[in-house]
C-alpha atoms as a PDB file:
ATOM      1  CA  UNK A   1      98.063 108.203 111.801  1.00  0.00           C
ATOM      2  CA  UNK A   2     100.110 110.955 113.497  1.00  0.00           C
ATOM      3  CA  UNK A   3     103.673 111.671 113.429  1.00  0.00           C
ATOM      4  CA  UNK A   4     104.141 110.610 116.894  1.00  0.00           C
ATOM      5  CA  UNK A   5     102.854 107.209 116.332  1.00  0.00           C
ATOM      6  CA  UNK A   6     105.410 106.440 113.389  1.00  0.00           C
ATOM      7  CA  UNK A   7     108.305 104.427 114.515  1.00  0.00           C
ATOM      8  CA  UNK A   8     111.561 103.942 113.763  1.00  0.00           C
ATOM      9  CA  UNK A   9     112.131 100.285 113.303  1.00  0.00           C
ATOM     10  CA  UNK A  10     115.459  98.466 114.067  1.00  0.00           C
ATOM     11  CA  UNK A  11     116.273  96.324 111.269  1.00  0.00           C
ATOM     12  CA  UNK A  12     116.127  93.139 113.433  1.00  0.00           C
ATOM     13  CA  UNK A  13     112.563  94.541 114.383  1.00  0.00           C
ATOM     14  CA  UNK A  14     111.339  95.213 110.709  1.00  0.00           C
ATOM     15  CA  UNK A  15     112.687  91.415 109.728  1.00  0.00           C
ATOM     16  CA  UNK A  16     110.667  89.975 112.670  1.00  0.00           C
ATOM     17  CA  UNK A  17     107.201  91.739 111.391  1.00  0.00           C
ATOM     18  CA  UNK A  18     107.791  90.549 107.530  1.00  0.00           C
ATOM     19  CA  UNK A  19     108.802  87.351 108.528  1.00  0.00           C
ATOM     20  CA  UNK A  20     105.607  86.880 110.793  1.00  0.00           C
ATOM     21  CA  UNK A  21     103.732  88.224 108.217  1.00  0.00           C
ATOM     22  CA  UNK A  22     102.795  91.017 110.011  1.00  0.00           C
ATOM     23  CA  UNK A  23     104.155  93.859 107.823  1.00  0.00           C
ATOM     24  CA  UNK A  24     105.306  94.329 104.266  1.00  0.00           C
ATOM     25  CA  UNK A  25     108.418  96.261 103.462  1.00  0.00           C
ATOM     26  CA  UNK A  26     108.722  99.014 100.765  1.00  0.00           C
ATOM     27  CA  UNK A  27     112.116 100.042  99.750  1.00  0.00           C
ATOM     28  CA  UNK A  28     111.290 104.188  98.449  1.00  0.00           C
ATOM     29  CA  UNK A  29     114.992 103.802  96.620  1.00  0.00           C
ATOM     30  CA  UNK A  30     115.028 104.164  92.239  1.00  0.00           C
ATOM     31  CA  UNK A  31     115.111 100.902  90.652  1.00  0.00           C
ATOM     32  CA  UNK A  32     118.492 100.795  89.659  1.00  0.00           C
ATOM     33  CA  UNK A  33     119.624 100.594  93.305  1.00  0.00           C
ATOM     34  CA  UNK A  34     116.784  98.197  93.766  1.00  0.00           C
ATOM     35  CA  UNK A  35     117.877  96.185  90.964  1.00  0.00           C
ATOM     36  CA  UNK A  36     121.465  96.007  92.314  1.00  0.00           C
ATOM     37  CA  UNK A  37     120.656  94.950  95.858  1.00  0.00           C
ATOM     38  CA  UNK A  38     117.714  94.695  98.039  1.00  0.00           C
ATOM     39  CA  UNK A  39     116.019  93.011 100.582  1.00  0.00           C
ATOM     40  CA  UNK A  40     114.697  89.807  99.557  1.00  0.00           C
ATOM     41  CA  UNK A  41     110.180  90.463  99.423  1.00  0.00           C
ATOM     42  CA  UNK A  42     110.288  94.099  99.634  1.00  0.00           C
ATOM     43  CA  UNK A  43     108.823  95.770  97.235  1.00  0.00           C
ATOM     44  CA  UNK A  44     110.168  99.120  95.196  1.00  0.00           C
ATOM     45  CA  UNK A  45     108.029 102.438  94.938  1.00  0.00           C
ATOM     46  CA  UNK A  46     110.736 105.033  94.156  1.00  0.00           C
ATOM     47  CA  UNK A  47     111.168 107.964  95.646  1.00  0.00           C
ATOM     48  CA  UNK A  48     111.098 109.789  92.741  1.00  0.00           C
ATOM     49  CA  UNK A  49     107.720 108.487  91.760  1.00  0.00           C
ATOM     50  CA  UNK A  50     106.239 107.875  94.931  1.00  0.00           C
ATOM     51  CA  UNK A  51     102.266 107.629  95.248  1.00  0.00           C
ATOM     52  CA  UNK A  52     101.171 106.761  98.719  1.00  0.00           C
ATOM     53  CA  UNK A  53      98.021 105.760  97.418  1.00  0.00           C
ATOM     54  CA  UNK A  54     100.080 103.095  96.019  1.00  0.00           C
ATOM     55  CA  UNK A  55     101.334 101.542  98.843  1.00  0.00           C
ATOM     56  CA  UNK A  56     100.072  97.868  99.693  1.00  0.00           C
ATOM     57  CA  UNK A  57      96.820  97.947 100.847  1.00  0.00           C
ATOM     58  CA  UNK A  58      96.820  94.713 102.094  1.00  0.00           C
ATOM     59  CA  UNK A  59      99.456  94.864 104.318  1.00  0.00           C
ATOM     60  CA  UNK A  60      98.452  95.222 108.121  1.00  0.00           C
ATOM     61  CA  UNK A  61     102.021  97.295 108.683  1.00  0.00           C
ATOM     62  CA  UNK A  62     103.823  99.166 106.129  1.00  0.00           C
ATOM     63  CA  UNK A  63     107.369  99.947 106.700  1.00  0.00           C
ATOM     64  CA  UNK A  64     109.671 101.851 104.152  1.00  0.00           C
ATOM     65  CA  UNK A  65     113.048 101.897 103.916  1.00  0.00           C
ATOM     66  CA  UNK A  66     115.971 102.749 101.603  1.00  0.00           C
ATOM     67  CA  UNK A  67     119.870 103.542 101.579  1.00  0.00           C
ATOM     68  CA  UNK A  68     120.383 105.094 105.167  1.00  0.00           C
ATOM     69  CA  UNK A  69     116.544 106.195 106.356  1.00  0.00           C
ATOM     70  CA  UNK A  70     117.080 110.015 104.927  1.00  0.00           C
ATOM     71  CA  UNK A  71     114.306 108.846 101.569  1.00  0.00           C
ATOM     72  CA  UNK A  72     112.258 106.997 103.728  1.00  0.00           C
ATOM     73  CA  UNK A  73     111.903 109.629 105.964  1.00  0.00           C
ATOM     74  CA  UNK A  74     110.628 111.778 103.446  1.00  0.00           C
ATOM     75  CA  UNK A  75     108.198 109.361 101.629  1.00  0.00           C
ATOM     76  CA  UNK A  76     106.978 109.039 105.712  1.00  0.00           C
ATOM     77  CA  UNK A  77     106.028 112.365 105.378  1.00  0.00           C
ATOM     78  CA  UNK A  78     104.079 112.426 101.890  1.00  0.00           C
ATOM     79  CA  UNK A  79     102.630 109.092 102.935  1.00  0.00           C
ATOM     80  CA  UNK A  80     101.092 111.342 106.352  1.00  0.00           C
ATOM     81  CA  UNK A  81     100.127 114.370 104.222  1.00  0.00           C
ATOM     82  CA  UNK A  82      98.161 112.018 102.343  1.00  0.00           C
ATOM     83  CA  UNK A  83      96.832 110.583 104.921  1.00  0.00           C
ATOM     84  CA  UNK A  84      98.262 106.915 104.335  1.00  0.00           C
ATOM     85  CA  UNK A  85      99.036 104.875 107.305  1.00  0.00           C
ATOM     86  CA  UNK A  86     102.482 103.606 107.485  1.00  0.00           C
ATOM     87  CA  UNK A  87     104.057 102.111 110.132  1.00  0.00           C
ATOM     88  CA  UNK A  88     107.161 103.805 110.355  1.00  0.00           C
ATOM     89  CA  UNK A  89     110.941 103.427 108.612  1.00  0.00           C
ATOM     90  CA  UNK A  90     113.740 101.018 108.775  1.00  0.00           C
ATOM     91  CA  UNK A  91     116.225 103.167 111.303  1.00  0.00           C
ATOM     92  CA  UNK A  92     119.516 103.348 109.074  1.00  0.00           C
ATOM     93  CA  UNK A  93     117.947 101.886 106.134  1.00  0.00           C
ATOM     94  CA  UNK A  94     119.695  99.154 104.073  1.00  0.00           C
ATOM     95  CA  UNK A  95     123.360 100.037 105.253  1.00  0.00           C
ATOM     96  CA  UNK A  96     121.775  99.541 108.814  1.00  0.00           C
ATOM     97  CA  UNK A  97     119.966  95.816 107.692  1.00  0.00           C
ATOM     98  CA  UNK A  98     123.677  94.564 106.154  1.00  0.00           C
ATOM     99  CA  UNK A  99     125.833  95.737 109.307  1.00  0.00           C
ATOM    100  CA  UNK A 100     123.172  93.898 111.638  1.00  0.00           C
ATOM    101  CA  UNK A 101     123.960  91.103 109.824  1.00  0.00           C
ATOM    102  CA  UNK A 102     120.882  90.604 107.653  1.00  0.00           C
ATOM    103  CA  UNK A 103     120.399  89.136 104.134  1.00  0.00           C
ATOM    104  CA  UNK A 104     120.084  91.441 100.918  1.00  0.00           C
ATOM    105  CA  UNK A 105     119.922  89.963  97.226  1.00  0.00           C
ATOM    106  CA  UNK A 106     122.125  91.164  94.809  1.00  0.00           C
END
């Protein structure tokens, strides 16, 4: 997938493709943050560890996210250099998900 077909997903748009079950969401933030609060189904592969062969193959979409979209940017572009298809990135990452008024799980 090329660069210019990655999106930037809106939180409200990322919560509308996991809840239809059309995408899977991978938080790219170390497991201690995870641990503390997340989004309720996503699924961790840190940052620091991340293997885009790893990703969810099942998954028709794959979006990443983590604090404020700066990590998932960056596991965006290992994910292309590997030549893994993701979707795109949640725009603003989890501080963008709470102030639209979405649920995380502490």
């Amino acid at each position: 997938m090329s660069l210019e077909l990655l999106q930037n997903f809106s939180p409200e748009e990322a919560q509308a493709l996991v809840t239809e079950g059309e995408a899977v969401l991978v938080d790219v933030r170390e497991a201690a943050e995870f641990a503390a609060e997340r989004i309720a189904g996503a699924v961790n592969r840190p940052l620091s560890a991340f293997d885009p062969m790893a990703l969810p193959a099942k998954a028709e979409r794959v979006i990443l996210h983590c604090g404020v979209g700066k990590r998932s940017a960056m596991a965006m572009e290992a994910a292309r250099r590997a030549g893994v298809q993701v979707a795109g990135h949640v725009a603003g990452g989890l501080m963008a998900w709470k102030a639209a008024g979405l649920p995380a799980t502490r």
